[in-house]
C-alpha atoms as a PDB file:
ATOM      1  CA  UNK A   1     169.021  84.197 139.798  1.00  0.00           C
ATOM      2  CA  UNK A   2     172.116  83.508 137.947  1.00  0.00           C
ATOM      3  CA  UNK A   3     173.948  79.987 138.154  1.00  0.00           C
ATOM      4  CA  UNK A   4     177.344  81.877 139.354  1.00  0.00           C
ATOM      5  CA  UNK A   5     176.448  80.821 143.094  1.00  0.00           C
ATOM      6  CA  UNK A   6     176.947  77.227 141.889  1.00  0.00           C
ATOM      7  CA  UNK A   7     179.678  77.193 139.743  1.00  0.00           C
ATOM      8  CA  UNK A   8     181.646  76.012 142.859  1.00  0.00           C
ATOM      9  CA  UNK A   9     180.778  74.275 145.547  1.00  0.00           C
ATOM     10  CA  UNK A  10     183.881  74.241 147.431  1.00  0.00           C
ATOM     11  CA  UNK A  11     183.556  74.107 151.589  1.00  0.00           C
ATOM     12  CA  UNK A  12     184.337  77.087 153.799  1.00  0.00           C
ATOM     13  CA  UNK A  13     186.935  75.649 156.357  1.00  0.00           C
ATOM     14  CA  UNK A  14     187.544  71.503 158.038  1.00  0.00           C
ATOM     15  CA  UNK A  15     189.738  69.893 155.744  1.00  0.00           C
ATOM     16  CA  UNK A  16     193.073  67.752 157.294  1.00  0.00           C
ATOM     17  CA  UNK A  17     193.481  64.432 158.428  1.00  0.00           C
ATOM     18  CA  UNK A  18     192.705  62.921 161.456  1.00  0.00           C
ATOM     19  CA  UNK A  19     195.444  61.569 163.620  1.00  0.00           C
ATOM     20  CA  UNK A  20     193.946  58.597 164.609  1.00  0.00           C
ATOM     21  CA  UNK A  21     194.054  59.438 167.731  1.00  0.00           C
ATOM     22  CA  UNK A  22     192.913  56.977 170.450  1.00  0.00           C
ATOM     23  CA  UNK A  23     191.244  57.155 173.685  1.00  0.00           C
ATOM     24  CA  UNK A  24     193.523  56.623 176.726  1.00  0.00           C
ATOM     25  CA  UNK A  25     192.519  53.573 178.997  1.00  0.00           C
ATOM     26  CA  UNK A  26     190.345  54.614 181.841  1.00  0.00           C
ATOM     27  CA  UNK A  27     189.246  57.439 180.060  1.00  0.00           C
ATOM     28  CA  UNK A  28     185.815  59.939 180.102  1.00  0.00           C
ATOM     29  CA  UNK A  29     185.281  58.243 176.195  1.00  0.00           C
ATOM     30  CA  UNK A  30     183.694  55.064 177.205  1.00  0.00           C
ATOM     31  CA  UNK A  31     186.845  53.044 175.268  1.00  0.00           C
ATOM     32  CA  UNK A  32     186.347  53.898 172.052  1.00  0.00           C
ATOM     33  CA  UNK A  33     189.056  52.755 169.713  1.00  0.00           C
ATOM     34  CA  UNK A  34     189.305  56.167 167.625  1.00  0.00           C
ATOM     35  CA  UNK A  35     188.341  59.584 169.395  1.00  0.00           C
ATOM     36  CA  UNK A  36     189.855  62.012 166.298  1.00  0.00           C
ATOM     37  CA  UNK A  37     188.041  60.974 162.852  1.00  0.00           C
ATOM     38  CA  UNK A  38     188.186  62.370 159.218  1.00  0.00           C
ATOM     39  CA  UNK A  39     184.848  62.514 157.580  1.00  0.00           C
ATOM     40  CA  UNK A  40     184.503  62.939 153.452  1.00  0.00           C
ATOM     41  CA  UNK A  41     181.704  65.365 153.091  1.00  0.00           C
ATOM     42  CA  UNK A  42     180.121  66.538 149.459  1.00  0.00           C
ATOM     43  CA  UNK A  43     179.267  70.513 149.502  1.00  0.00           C
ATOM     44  CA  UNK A  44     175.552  69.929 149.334  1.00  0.00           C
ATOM     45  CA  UNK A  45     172.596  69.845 151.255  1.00  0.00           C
ATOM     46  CA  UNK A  46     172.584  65.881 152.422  1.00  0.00           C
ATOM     47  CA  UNK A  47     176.008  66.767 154.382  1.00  0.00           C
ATOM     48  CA  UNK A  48     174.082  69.455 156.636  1.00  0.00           C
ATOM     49  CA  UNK A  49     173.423  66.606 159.479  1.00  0.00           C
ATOM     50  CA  UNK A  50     176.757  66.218 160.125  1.00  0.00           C
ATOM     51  CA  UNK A  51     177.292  70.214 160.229  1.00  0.00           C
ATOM     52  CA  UNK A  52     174.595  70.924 162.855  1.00  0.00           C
ATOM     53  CA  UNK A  53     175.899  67.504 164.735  1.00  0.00           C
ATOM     54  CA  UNK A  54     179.385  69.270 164.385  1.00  0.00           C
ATOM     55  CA  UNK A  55     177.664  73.234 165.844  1.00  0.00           C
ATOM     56  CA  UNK A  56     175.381  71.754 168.596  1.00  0.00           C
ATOM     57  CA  UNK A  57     178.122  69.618 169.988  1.00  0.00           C
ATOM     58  CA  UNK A  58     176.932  66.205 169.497  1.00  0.00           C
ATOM     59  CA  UNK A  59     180.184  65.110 168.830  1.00  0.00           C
ATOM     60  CA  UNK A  60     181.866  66.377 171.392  1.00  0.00           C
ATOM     61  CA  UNK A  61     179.368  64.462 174.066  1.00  0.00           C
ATOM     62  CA  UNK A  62     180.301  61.281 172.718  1.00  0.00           C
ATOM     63  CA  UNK A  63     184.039  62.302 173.327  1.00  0.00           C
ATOM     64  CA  UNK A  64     184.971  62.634 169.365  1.00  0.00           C
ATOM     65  CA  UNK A  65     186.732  65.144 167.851  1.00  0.00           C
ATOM     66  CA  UNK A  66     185.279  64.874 163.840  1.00  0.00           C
ATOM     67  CA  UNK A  67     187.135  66.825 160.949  1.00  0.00           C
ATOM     68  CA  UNK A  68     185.621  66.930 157.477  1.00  0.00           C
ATOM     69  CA  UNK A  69     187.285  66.950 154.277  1.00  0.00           C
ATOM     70  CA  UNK A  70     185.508  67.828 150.774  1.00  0.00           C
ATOM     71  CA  UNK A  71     185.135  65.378 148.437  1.00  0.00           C
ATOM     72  CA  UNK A  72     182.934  64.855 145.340  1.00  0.00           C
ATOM     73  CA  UNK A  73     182.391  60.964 145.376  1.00  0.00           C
ATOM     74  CA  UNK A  74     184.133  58.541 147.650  1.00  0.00           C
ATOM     75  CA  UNK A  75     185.598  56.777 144.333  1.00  0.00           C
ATOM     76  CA  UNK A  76     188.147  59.486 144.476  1.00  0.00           C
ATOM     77  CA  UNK A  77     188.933  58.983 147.953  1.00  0.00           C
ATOM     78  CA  UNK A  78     189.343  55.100 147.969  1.00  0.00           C
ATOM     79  CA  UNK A  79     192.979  54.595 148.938  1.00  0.00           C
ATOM     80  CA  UNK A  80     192.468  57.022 152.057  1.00  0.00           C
ATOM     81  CA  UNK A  81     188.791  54.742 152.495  1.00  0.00           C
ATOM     82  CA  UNK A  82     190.833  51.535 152.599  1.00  0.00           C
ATOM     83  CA  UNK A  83     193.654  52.602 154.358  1.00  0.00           C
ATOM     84  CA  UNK A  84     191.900  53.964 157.089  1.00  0.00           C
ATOM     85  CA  UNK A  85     192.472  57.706 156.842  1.00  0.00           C
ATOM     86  CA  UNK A  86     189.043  58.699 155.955  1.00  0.00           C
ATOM     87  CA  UNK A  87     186.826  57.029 158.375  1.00  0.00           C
ATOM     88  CA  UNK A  88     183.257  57.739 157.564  1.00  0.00           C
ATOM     89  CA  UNK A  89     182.070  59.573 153.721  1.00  0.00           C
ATOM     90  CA  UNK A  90     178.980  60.907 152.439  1.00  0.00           C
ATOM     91  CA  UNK A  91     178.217  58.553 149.492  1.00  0.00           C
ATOM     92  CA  UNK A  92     174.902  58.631 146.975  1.00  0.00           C
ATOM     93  CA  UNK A  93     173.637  54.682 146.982  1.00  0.00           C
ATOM     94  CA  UNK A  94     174.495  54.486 143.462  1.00  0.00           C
ATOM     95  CA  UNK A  95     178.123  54.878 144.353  1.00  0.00           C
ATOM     96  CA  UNK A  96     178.047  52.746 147.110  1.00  0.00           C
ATOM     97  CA  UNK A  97     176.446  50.015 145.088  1.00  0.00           C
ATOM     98  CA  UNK A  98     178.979  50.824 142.089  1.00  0.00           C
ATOM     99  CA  UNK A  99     182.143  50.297 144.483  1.00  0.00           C
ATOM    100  CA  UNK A 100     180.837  47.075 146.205  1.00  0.00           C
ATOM    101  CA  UNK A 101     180.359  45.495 142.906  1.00  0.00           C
ATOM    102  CA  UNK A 102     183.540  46.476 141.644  1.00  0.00           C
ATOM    103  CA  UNK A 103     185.079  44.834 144.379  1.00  0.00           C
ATOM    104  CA  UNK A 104     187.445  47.675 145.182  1.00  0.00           C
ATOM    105  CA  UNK A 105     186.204  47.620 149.062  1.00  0.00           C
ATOM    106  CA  UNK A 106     183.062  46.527 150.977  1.00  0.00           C
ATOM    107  CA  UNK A 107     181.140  49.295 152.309  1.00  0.00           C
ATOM    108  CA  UNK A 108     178.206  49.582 154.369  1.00  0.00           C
ATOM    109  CA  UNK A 109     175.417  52.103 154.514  1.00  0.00           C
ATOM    110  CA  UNK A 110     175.852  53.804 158.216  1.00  0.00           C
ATOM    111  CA  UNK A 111     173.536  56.095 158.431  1.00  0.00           C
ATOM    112  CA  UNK A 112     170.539  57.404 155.790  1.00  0.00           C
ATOM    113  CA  UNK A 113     170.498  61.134 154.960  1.00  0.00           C
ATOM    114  CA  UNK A 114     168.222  62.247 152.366  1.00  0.00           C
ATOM    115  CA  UNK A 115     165.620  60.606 149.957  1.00  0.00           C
ATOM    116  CA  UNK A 116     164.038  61.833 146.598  1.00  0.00           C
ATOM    117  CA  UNK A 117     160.999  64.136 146.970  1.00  0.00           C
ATOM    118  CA  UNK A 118     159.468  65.767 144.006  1.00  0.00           C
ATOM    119  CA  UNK A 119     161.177  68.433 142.055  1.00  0.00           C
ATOM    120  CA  UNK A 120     164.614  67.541 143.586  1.00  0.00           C
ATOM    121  CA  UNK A 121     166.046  66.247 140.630  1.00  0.00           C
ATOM    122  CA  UNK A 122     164.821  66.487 136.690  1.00  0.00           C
ATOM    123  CA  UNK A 123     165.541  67.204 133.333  1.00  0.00           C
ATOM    124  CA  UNK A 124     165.485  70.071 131.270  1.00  0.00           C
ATOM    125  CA  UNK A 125     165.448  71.983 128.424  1.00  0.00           C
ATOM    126  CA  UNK A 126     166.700  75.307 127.206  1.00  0.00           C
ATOM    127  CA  UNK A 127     163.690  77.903 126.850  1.00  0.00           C
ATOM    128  CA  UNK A 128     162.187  78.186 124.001  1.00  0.00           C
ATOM    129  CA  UNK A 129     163.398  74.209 123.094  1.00  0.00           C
ATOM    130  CA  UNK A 130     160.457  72.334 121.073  1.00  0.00           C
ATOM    131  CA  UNK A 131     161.125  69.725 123.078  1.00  0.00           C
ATOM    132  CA  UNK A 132     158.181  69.078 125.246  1.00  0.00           C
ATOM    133  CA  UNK A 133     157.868  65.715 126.854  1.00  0.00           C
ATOM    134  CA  UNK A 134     159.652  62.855 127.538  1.00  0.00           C
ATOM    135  CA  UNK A 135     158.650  61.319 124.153  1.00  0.00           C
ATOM    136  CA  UNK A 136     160.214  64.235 122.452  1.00  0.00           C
ATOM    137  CA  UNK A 137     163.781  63.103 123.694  1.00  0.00           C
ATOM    138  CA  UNK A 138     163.892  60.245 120.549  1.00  0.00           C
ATOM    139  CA  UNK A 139     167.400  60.711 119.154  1.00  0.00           C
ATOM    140  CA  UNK A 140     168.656  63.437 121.570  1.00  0.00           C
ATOM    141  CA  UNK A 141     171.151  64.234 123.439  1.00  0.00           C
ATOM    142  CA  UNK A 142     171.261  64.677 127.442  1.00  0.00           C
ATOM    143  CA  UNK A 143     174.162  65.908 129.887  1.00  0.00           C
ATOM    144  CA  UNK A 144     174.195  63.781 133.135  1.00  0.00           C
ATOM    145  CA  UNK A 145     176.735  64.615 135.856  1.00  0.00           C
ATOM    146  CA  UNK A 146     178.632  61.026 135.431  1.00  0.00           C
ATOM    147  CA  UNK A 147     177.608  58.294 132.862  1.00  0.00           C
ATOM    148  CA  UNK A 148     175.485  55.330 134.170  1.00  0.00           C
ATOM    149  CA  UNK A 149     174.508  56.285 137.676  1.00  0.00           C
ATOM    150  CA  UNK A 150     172.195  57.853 139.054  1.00  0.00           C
ATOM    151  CA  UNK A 151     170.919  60.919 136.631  1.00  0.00           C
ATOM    152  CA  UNK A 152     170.950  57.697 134.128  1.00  0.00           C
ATOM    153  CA  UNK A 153     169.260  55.403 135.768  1.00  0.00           C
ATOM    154  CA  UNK A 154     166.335  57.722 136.822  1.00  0.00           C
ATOM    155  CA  UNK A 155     166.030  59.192 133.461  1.00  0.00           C
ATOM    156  CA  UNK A 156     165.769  55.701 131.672  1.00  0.00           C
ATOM    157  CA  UNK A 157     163.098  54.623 133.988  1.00  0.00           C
ATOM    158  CA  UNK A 158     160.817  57.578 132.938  1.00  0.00           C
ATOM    159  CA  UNK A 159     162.050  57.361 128.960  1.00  0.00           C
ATOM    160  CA  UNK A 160     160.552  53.574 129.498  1.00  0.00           C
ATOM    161  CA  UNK A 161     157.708  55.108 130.686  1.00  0.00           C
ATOM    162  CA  UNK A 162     157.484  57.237 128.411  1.00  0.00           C
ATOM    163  CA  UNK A 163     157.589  54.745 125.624  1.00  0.00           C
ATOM    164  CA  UNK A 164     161.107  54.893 124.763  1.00  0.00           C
ATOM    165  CA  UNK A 165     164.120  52.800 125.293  1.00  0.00           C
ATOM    166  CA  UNK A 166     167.106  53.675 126.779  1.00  0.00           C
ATOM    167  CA  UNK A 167     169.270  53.376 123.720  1.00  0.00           C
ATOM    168  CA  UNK A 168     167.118  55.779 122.155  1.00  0.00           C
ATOM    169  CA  UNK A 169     168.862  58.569 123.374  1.00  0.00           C
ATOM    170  CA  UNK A 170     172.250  59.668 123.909  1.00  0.00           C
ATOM    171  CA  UNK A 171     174.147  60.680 127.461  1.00  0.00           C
ATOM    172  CA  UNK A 172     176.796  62.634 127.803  1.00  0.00           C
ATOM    173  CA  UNK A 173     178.680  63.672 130.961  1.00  0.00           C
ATOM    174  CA  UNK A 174     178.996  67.063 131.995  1.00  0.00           C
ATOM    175  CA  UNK A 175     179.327  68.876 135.177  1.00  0.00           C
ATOM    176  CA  UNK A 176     176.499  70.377 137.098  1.00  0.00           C
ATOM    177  CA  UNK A 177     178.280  73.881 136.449  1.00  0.00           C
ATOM    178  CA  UNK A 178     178.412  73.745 133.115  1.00  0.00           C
ATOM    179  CA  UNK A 179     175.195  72.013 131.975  1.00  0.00           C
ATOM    180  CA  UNK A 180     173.313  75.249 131.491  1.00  0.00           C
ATOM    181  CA  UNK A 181     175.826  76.554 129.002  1.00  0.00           C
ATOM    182  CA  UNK A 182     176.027  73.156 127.594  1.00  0.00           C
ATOM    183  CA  UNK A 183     171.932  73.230 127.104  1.00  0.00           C
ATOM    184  CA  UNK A 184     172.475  77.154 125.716  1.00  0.00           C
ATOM    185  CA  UNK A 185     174.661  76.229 123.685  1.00  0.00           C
ATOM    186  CA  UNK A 186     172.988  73.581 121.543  1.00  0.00           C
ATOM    187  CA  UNK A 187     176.249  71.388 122.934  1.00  0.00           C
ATOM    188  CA  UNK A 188     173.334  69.321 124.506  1.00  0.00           C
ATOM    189  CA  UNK A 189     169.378  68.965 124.137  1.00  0.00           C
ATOM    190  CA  UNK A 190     168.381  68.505 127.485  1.00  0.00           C
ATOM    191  CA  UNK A 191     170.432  67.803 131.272  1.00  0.00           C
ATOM    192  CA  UNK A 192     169.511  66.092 134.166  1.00  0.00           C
ATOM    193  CA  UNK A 193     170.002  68.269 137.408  1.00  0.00           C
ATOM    194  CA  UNK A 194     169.752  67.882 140.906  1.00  0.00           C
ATOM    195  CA  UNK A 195     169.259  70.918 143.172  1.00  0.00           C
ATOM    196  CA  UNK A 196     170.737  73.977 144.136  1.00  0.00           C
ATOM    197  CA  UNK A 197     171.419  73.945 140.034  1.00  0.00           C
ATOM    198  CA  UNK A 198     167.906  72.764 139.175  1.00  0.00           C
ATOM    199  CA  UNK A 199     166.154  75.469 140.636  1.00  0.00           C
ATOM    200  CA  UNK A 200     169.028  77.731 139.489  1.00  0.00           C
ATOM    201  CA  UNK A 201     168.227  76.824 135.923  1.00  0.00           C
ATOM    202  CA  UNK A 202     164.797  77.213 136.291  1.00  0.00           C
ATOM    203  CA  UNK A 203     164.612  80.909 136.952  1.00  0.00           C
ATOM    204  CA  UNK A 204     167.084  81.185 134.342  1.00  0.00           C
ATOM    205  CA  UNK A 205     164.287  80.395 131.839  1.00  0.00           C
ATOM    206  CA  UNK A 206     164.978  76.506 131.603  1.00  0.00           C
ATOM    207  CA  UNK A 207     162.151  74.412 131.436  1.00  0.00           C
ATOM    208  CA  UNK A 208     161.510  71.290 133.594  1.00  0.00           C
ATOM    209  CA  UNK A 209     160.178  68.460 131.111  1.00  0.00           C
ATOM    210  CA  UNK A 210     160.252  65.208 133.361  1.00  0.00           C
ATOM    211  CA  UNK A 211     160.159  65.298 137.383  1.00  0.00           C
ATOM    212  CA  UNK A 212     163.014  62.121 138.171  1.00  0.00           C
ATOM    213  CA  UNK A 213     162.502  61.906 141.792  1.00  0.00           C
ATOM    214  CA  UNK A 214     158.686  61.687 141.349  1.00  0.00           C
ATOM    215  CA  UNK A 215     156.153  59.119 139.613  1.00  0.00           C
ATOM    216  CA  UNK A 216     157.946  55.615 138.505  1.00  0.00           C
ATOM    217  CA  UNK A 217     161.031  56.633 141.156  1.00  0.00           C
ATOM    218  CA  UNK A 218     159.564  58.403 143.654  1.00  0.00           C
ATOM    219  CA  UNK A 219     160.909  58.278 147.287  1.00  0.00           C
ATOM    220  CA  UNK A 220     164.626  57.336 145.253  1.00  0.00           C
ATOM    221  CA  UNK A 221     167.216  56.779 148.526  1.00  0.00           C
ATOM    222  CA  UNK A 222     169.903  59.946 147.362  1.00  0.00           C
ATOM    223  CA  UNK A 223     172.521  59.522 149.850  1.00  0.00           C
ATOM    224  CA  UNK A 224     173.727  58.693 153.425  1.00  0.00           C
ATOM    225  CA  UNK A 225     176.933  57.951 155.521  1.00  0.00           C
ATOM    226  CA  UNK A 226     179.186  55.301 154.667  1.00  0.00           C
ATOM    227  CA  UNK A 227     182.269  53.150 155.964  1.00  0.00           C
ATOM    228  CA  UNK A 228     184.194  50.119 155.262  1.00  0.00           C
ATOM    229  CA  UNK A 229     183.374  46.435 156.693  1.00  0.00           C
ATOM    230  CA  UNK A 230     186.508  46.837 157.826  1.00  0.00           C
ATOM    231  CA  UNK A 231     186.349  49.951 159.423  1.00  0.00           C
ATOM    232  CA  UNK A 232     183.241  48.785 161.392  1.00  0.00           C
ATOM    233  CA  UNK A 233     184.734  45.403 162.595  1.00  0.00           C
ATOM    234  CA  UNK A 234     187.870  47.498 164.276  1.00  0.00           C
ATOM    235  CA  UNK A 235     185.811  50.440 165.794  1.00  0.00           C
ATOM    236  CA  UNK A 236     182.720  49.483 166.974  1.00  0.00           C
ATOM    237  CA  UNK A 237     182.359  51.789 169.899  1.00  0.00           C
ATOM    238  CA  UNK A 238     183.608  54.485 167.959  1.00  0.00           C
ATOM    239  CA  UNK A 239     181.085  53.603 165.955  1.00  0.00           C
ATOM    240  CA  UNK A 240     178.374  53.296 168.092  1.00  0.00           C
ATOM    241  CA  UNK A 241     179.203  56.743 169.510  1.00  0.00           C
ATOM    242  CA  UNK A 242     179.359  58.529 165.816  1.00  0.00           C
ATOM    243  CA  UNK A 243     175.999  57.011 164.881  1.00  0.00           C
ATOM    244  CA  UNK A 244     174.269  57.995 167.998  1.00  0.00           C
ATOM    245  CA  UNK A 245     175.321  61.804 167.588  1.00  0.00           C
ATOM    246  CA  UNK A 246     174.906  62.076 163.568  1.00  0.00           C
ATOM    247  CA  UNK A 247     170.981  59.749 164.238  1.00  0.00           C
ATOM    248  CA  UNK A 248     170.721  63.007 166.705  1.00  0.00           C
ATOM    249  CA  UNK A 249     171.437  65.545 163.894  1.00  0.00           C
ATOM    250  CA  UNK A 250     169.630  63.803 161.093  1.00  0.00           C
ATOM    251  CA  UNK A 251     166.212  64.107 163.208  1.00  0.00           C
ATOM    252  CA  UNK A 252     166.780  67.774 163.855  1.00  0.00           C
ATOM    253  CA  UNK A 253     167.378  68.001 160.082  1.00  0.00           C
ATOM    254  CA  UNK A 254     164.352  65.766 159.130  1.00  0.00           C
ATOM    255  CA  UNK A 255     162.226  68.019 161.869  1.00  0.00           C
ATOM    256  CA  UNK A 256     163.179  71.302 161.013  1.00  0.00           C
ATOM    257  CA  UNK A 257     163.836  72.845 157.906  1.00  0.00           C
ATOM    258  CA  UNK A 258     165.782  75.977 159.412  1.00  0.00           C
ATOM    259  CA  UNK A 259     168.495  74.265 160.377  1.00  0.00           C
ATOM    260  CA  UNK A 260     169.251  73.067 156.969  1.00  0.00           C
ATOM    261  CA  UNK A 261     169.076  76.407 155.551  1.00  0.00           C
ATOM    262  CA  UNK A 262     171.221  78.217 158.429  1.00  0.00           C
ATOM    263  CA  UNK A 263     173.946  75.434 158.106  1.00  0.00           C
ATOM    264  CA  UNK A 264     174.215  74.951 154.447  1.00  0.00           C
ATOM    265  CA  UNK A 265     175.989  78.009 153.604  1.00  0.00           C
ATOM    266  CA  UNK A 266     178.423  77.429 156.318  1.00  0.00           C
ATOM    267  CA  UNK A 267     180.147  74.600 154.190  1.00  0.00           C
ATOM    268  CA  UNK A 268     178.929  75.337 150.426  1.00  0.00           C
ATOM    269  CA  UNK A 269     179.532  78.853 148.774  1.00  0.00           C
ATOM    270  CA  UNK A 270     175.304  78.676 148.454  1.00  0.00           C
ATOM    271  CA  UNK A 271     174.032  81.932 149.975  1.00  0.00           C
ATOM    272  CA  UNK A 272     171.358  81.986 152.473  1.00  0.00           C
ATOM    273  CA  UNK A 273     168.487  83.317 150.065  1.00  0.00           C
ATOM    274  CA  UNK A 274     169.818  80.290 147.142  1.00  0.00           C
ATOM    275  CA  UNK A 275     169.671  77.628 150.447  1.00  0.00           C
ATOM    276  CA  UNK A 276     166.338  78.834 151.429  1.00  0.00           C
ATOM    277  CA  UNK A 277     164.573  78.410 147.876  1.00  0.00           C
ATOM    278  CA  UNK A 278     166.239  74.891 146.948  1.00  0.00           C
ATOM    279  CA  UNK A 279     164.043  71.675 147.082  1.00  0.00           C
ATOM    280  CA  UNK A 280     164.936  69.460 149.549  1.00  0.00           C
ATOM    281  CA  UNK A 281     164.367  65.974 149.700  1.00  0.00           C
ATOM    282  CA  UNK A 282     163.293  64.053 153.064  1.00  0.00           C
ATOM    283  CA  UNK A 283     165.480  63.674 155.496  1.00  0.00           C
ATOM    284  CA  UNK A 284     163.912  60.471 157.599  1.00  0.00           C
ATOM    285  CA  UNK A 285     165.681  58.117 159.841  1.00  0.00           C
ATOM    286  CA  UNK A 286     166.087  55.098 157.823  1.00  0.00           C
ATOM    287  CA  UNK A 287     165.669  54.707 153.972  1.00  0.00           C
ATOM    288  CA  UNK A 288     163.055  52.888 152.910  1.00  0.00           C
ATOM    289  CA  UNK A 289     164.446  49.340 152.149  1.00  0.00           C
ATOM    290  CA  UNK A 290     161.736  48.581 149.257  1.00  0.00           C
ATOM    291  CA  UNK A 291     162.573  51.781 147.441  1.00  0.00           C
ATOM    292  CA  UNK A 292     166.630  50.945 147.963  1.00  0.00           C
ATOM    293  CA  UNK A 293     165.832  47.303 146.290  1.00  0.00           C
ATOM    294  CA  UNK A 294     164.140  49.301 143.324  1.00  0.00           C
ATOM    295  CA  UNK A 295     167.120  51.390 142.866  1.00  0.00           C
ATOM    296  CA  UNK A 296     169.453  48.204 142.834  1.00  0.00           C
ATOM    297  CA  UNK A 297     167.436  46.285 140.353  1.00  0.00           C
ATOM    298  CA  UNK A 298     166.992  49.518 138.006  1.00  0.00           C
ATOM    299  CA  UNK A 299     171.117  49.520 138.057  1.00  0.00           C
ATOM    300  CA  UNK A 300     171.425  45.618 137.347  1.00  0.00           C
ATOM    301  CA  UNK A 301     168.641  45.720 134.896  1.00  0.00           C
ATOM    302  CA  UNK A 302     170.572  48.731 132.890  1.00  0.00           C
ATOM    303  CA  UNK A 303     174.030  46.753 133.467  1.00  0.00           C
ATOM    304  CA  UNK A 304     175.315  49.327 135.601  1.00  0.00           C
ATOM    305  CA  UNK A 305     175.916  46.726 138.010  1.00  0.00           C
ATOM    306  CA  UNK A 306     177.294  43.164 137.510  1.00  0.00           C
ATOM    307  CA  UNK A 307     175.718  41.293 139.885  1.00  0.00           C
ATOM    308  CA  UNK A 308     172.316  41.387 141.928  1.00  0.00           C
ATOM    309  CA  UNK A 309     172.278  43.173 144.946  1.00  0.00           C
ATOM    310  CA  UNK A 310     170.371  41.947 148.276  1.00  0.00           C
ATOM    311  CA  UNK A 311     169.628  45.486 149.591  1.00  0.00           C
ATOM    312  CA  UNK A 312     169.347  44.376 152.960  1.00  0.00           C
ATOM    313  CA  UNK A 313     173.054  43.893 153.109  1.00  0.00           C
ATOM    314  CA  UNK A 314     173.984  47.070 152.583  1.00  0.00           C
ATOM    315  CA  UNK A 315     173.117  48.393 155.844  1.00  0.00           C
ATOM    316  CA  UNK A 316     175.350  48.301 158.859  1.00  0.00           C
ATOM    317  CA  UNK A 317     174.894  46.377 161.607  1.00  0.00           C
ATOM    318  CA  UNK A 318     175.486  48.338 165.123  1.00  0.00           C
ATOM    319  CA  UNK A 319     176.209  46.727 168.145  1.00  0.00           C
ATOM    320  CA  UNK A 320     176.436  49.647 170.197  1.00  0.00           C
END
């Protein structure tokens, strides 16, 4: 299969802001502060909870009415974050992290998505490339999606591993869509990708040389929900309500794997056939709090963050 089914992941309908709109006093919506929300989703598989919440009316039980609007990372959406516009975002931990330490906003973890499994992420090589191993990478160069997060980190922990510092190769940022040229090219030696392009690259004759989401970082948290402080302080009914129907989706998606595959092309441009053969991660309730402490030490360690984070605070607290 060719890589032209991921060149863009651009969504198929949603988009628009929300209104803002409020529930009227007395009303069926149990008071909640906001009944119309705007939700930042990323074209790829982690966003499917919210799409089956969205198709089996979850939502609509709790009395919201929940657009979506694509977005890569939530670092390009901030001033709609902060001002209120975008309520809720799908955000990889490493960008959450990043943001909080900048101290551009402080955002909370709402609800978990998707954690590493093996063969979801991983570097490779062009076929036919004499590099082998880890060890080979001395003194070469790799293509990572955006320099020093999470393709980085990963990547360093298994060069370390491997016997090799992180200095002792060079990264290079380049988008998923064009890392396979890159790699073809000689442009780069070897690329970090995550899935749908990983297994795209693979049965275009690349070769997987080191597994990042198993061994030294397996069970990596990926990605989940996220809001402000803020956002939860003003709305916590609203938020109550949104977590209770997007908990609801995320254990139909952690349950059964169908309903991933059926809702994923619905808001990527990956065909049913490409969403059926990807490696998926695991979608369970709640990340694993040890592994999200890993992650946050790997960043500090690397100096992709400033300061130390206590994992434990980056989880919401719901009082509904």
């Amino acid at each position: 299969m060719s890589m032209a089914f991921a060149l863009s992941l651009s969504a198929c309908g949603g988009g628009g802001e929300s209104d803002g709109g409020t529930a009227a006093p007395g009303s069926t919506t149990g008071g909640l502060e906001k009944t119309q929300l705007l939700v930042g989703v990323v074209p790829v598989p982690s966003s499917a909870p919210l799409f089956i919440a969205e198709k089996r009316g979850f939502f609509k039980e709790e009395g919201l009415t929940v657009k979506t609007e694509i977005i890569q990372a939530p670092q390009a959406v901030m001033p709609k974050i902060l001002n209120g516009s975008m309520d809720a975002f799908l955000t990889s931990y490493v960008s959450l992290m990043a943001i909080n330490d900048s101290g551009a906003a402080t955002l909370k973890l709402f609800q978990h998505s998707q954690e590493a499994g093996p063969d979801v992420a991983g570097v490779v090589v062009a076929k036919g490339s004499p590099i082998k191993a880890a060890a080979d990478l001395k003194g070469k160069t790799i293509a990572v999606n955006v320099l020093k997060a999470l393709g980085q980190t990963l990547t360093n922990a298994h060069l370390q591993e491997a016997g090799l510092n992180p200095d002792d190769v060079k990264y290079v940022p380049v988008q998923f869509a064009d890392q396979i040229s890159a790699l073809s090219s000689g442009k780069v030696d070897a690329a970090w990708l995550v899935e749908p392009f990983l297994t795209a690259a693979k049965k275009d004759g690349a070769t997987q040389i080191i597994d990042t989401t198993d061994g030294v970082t397996a069970g990596v948290p990926i990605d989940g929900w996220g809001v402000t402080q803020d956002w939860l302080t003003k709305n916590p009914r609203t938020a109550a309500a949104f977590h209770r129907a997007l908990a609801k989706a995320q254990q139909i998606a952690g349950e059964d794997r169908k309903a991933i595959d059926e809702i994923v092309p619905t808001y990527t441009q990956i065909p049913a056939d490409a969403a059926a053969a990807m490696t998926l991660g695991t979608f369970s309730m709640e990340a694993d709090r040890a592994n999200v402490q890993k992650l946050a030490d790997l960043l500090h360690g690397y100096g992709y963050l400033k300061s130390k984070v206590d994992a434990a605070r980056l989880f919401a607290s719901l009082g509904g």
